[in-house]
PDB file of N, CA and C in Angstrom:
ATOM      1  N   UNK A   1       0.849  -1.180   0.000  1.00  0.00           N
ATOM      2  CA  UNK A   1       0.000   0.000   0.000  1.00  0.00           C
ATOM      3  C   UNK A   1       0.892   1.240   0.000  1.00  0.00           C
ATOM      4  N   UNK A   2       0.789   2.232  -0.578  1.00  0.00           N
ATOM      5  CA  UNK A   2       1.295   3.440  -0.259  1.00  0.00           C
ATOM      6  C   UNK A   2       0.541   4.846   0.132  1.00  0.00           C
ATOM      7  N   UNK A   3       1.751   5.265   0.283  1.00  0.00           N
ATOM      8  CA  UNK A   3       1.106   6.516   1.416  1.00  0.00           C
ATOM      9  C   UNK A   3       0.357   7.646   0.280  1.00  0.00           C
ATOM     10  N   UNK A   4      -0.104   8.134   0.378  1.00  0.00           N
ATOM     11  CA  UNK A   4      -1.108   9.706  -0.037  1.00  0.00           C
ATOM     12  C   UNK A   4      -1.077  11.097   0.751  1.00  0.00           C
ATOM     13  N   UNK A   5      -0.297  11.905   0.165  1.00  0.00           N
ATOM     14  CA  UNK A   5      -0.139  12.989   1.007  1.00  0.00           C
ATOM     15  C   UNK A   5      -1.055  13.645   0.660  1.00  0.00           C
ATOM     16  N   UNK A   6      -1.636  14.786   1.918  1.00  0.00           N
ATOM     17  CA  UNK A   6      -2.557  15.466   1.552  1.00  0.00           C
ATOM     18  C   UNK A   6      -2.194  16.795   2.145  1.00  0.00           C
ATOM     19  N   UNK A   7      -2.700  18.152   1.667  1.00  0.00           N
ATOM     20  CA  UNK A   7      -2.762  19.486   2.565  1.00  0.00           C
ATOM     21  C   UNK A   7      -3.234  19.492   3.971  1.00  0.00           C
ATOM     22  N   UNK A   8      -2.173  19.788   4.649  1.00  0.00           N
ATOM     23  CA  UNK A   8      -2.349  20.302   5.800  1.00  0.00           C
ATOM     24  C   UNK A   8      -4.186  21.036   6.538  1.00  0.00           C
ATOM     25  N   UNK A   9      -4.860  20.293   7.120  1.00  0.00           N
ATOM     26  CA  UNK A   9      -6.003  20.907   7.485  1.00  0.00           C
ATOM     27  C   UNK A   9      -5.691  21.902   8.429  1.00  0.00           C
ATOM     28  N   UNK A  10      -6.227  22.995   8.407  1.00  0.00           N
ATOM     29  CA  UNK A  10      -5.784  24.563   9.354  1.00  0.00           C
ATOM     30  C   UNK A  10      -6.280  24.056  10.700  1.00  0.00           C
ATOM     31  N   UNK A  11      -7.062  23.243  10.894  1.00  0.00           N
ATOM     32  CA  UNK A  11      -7.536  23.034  12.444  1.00  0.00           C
ATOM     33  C   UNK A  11      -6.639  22.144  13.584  1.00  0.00           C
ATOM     34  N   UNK A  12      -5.343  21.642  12.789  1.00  0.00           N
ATOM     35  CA  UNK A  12      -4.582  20.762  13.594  1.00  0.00           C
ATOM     36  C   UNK A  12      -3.767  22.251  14.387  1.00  0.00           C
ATOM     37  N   UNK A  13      -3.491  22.010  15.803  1.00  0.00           N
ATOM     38  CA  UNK A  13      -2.951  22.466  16.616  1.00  0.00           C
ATOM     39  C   UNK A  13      -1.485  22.005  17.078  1.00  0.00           C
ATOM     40  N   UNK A  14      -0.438  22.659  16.667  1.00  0.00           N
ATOM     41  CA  UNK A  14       0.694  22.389  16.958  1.00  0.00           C
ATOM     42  C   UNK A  14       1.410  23.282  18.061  1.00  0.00           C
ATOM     43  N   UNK A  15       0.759  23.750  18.971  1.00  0.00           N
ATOM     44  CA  UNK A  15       1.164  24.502  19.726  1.00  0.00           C
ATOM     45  C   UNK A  15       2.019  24.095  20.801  1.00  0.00           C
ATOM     46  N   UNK A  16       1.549  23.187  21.219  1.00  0.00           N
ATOM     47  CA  UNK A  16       2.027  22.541  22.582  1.00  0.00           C
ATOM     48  C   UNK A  16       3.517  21.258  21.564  1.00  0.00           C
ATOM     49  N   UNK A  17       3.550  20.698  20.850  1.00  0.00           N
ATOM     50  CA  UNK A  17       4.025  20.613  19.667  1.00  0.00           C
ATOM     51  C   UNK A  17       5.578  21.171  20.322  1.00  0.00           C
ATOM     52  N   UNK A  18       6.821  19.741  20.324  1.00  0.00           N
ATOM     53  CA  UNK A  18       8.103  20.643  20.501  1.00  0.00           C
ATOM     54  C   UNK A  18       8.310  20.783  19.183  1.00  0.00           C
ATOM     55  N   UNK A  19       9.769  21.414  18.581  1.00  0.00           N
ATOM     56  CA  UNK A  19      10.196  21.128  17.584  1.00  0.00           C
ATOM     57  C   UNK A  19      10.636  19.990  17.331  1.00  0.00           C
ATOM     58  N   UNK A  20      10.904  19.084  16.110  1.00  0.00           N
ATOM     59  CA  UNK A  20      11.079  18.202  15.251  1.00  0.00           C
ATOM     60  C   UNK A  20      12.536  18.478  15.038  1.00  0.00           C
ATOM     61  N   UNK A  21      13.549  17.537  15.929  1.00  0.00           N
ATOM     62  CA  UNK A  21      14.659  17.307  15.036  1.00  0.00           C
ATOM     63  C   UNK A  21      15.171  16.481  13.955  1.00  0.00           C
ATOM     64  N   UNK A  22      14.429  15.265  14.245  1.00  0.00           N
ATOM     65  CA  UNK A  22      14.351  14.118  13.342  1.00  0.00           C
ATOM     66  C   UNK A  22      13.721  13.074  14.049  1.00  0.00           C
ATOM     67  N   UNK A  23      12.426  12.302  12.920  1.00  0.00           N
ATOM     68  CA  UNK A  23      12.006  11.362  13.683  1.00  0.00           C
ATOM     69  C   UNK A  23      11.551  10.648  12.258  1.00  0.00           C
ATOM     70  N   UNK A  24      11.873   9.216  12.661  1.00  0.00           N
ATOM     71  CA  UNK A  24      11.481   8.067  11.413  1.00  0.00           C
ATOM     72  C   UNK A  24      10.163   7.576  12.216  1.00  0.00           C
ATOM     73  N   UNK A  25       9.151   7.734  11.380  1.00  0.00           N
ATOM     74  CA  UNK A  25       7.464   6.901  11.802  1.00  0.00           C
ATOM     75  C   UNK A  25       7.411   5.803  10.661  1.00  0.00           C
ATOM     76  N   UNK A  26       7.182   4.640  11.597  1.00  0.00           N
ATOM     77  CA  UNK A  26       6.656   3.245  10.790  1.00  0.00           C
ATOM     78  C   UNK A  26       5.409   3.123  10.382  1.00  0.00           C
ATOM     79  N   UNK A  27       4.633   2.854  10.141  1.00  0.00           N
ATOM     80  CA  UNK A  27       3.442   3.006   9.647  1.00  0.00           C
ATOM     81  C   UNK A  27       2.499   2.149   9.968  1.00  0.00           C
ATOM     82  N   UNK A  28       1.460   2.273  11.045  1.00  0.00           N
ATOM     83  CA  UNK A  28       0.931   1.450  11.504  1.00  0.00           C
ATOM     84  C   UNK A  28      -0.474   1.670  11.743  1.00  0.00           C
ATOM     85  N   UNK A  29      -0.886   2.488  10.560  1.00  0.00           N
ATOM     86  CA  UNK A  29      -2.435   2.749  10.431  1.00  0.00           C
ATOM     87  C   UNK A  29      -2.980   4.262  10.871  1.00  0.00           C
ATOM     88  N   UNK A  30      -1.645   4.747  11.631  1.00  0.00           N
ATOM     89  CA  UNK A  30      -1.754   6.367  12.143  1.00  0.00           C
ATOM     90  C   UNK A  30      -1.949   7.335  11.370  1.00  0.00           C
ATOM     91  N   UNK A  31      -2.710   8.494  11.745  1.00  0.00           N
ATOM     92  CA  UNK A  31      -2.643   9.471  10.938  1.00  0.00           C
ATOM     93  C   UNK A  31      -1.331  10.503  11.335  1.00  0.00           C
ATOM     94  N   UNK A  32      -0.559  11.313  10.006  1.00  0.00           N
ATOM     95  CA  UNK A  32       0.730  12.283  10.773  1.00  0.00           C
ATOM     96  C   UNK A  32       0.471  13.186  10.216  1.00  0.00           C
ATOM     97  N   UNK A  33       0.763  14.288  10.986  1.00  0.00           N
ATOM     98  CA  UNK A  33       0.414  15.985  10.743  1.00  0.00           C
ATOM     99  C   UNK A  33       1.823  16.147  10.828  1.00  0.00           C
ATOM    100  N   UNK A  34       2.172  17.380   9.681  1.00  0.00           N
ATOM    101  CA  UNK A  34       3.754  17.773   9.599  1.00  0.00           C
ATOM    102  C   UNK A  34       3.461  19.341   9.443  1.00  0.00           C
ATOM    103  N   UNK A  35       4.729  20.115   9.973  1.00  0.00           N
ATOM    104  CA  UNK A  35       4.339  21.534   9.871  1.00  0.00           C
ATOM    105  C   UNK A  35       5.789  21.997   9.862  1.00  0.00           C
ATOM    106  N   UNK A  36       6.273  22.915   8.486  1.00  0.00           N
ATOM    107  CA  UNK A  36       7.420  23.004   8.589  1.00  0.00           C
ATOM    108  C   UNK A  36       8.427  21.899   8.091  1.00  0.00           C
ATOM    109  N   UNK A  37       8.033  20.890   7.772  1.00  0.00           N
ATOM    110  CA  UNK A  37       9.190  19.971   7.739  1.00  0.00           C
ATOM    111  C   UNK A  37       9.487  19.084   6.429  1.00  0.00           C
ATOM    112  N   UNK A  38      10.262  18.593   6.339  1.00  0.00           N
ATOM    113  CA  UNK A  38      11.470  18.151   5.358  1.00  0.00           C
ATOM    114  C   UNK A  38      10.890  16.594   5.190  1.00  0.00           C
ATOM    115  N   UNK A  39       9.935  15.716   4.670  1.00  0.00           N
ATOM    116  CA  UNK A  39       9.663  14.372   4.563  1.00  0.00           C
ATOM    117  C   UNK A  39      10.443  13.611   3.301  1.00  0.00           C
ATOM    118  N   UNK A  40      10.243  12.693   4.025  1.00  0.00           N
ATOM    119  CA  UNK A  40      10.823  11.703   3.038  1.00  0.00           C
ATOM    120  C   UNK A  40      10.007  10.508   3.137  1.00  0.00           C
ATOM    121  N   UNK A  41       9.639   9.832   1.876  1.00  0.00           N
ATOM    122  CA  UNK A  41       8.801   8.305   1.872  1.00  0.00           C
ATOM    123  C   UNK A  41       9.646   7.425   1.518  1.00  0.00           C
ATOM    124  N   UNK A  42       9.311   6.440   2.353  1.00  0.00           N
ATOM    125  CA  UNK A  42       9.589   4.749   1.822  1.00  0.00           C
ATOM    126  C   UNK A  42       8.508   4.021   1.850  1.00  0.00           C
ATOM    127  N   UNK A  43       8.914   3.273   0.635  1.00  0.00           N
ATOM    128  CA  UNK A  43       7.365   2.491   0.504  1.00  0.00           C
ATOM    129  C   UNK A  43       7.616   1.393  -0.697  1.00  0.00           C
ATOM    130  N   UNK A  44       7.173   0.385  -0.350  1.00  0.00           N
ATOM    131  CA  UNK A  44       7.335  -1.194  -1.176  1.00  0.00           C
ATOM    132  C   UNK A  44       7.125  -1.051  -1.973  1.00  0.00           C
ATOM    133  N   UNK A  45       6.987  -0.632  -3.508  1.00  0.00           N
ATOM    134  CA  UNK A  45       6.707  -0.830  -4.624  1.00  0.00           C
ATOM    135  C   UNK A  45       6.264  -2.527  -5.060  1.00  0.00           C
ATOM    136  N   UNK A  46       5.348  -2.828  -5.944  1.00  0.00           N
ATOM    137  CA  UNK A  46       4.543  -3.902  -6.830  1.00  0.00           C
ATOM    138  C   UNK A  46       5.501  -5.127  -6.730  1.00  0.00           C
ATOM    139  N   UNK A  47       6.057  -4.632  -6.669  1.00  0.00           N
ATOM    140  CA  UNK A  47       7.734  -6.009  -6.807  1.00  0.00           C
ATOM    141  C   UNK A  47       8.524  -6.244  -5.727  1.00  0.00           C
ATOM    142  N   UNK A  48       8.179  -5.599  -4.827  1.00  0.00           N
ATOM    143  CA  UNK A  48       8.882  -5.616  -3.902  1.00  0.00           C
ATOM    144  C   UNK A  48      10.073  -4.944  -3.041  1.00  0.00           C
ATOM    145  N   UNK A  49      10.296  -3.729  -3.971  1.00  0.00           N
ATOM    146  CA  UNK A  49      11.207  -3.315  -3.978  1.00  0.00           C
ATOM    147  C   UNK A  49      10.880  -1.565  -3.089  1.00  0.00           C
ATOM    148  N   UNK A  50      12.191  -1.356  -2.336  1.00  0.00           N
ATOM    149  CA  UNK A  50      12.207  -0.126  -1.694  1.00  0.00           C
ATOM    150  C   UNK A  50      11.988   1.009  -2.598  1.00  0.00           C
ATOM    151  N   UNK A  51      10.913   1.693  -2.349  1.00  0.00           N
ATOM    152  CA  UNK A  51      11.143   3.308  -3.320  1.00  0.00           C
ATOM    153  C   UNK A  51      10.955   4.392  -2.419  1.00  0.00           C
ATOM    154  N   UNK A  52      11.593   5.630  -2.656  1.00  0.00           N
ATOM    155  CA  UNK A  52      11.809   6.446  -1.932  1.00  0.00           C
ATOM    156  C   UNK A  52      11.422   7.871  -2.809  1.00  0.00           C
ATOM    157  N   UNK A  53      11.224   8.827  -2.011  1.00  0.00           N
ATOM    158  CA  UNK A  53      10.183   9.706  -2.704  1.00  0.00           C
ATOM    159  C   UNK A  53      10.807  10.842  -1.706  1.00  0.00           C
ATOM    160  N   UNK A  54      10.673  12.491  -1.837  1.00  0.00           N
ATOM    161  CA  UNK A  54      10.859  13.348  -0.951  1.00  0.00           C
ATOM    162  C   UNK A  54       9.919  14.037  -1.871  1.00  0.00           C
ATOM    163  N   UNK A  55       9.087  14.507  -0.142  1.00  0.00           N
ATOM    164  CA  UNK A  55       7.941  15.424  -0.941  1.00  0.00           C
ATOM    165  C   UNK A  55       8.401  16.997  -0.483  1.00  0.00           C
ATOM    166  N   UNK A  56       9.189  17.286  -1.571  1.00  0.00           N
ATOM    167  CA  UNK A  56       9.670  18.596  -1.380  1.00  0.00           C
ATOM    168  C   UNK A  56       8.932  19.961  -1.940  1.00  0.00           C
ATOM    169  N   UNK A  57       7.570  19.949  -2.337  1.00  0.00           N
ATOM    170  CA  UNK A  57       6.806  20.803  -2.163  1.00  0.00           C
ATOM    171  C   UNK A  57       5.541  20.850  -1.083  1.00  0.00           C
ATOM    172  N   UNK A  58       5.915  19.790  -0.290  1.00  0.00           N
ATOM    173  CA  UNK A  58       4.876  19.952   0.618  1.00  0.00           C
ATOM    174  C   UNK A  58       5.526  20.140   2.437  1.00  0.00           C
ATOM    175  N   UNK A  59       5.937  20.892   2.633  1.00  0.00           N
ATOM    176  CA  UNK A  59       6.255  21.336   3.790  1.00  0.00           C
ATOM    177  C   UNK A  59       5.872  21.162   5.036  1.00  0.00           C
ATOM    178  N   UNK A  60       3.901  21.335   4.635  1.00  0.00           N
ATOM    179  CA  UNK A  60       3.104  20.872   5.923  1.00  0.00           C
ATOM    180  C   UNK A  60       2.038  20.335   4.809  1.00  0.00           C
ATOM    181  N   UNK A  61       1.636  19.022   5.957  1.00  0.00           N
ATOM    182  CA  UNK A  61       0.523  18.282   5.012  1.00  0.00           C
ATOM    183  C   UNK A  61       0.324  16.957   6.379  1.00  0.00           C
ATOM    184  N   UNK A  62      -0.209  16.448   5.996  1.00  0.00           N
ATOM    185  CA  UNK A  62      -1.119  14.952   6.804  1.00  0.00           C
ATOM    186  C   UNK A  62      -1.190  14.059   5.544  1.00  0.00           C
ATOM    187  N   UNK A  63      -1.293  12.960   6.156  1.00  0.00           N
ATOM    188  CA  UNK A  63      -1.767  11.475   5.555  1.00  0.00           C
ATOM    189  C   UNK A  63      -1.537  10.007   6.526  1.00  0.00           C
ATOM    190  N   UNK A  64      -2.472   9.345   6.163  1.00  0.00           N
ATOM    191  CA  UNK A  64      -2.548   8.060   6.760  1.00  0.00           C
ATOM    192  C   UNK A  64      -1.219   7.147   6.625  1.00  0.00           C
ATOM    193  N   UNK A  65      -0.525   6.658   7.094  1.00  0.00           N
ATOM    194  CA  UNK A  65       0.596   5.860   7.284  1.00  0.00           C
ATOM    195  C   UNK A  65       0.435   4.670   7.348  1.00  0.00           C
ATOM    196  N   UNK A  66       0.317   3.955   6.401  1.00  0.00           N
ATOM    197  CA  UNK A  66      -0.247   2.265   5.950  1.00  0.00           C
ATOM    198  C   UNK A  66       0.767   1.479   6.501  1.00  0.00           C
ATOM    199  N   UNK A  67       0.735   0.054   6.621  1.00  0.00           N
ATOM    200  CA  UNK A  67       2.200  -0.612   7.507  1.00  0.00           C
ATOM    201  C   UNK A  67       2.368  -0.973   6.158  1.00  0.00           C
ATOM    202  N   UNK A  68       4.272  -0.852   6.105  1.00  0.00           N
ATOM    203  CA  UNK A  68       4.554  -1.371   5.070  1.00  0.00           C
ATOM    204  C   UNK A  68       5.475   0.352   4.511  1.00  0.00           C
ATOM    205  N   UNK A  69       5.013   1.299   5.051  1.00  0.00           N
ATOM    206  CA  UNK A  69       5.720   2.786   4.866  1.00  0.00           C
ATOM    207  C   UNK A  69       6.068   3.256   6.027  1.00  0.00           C
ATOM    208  N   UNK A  70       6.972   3.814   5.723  1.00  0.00           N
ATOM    209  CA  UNK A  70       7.839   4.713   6.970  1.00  0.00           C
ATOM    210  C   UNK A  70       7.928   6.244   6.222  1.00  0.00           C
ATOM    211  N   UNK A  71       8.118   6.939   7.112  1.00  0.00           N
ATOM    212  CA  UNK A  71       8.018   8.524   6.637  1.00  0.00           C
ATOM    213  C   UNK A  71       9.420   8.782   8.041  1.00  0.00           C
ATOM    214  N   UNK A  72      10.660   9.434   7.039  1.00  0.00           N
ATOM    215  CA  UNK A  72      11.396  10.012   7.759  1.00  0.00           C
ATOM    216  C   UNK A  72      11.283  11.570   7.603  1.00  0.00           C
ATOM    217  N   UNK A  73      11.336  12.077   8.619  1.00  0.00           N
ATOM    218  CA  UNK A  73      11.030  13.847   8.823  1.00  0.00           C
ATOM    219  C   UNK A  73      12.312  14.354   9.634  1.00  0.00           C
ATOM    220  N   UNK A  74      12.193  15.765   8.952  1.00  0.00           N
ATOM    221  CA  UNK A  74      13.257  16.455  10.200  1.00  0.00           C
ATOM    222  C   UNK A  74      12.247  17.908   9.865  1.00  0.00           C
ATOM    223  N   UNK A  75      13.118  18.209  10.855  1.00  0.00           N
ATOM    224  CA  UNK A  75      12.744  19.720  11.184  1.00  0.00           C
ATOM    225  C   UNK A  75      11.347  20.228  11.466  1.00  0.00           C
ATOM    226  N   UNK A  76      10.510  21.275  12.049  1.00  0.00           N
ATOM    227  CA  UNK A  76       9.414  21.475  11.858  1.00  0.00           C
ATOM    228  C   UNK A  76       8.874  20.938  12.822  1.00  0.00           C
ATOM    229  N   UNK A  77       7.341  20.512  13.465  1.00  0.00           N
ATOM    230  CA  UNK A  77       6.552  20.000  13.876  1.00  0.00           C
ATOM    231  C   UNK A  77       6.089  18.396  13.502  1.00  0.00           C
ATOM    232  N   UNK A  78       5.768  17.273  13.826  1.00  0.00           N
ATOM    233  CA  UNK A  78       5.226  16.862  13.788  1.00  0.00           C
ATOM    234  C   UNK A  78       4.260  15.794  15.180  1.00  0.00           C
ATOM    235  N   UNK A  79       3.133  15.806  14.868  1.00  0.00           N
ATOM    236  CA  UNK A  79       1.732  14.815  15.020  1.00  0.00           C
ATOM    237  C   UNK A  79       1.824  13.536  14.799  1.00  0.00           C
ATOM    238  N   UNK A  80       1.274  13.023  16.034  1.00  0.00           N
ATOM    239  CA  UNK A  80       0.991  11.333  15.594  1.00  0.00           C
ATOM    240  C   UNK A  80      -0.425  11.479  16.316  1.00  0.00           C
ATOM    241  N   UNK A  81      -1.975  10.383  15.379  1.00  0.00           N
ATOM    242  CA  UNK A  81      -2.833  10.543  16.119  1.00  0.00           C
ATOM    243  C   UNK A  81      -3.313   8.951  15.318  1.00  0.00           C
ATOM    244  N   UNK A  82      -3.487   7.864  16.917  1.00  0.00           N
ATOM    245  CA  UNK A  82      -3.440   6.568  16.283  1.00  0.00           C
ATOM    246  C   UNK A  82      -4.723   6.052  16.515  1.00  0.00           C
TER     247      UNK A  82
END
């Protein structure tokens, strides 16, 4: 399965929220809110194989985290809500 990034919804609250120095999330059905930050995807491709993706126009955004993907982040904010 792979991941689907989506725009950031304005109602997530990152206030209380430390900063993000780096954190790798496995993917285990969670939803992740990012704000500010630098992602990177891994994710199994059809064959089996590792593919890797940086979503470098999306800065802040959410999406569901399927098992089977990991999302490495730095910088910025991020949310875990399981």
């Amino acid at each position: 399965m792979s991941f689907e990034e989506k725009s950031l919804v304005s109602s997530i609250d990152f206030n209380n929220v430390p900063e993000n120095r780096v954190t790798m999330i496995v993917g285990k059905g969670q939803i992740v809110y990012w704000q500010g930050s630098n992602v990177t995807v891994y994710e199994i491709d059809d064959e089996g194989q590792e593919q890797t993706r940086k979503l470098v126009d999306m800065r802040n955004g959410q999406g569901v985290v399927p098992d089977g993907v990991k999302l490495y982040i730095t910088k910025g904010k991020v949310k875990e809500e399981f």
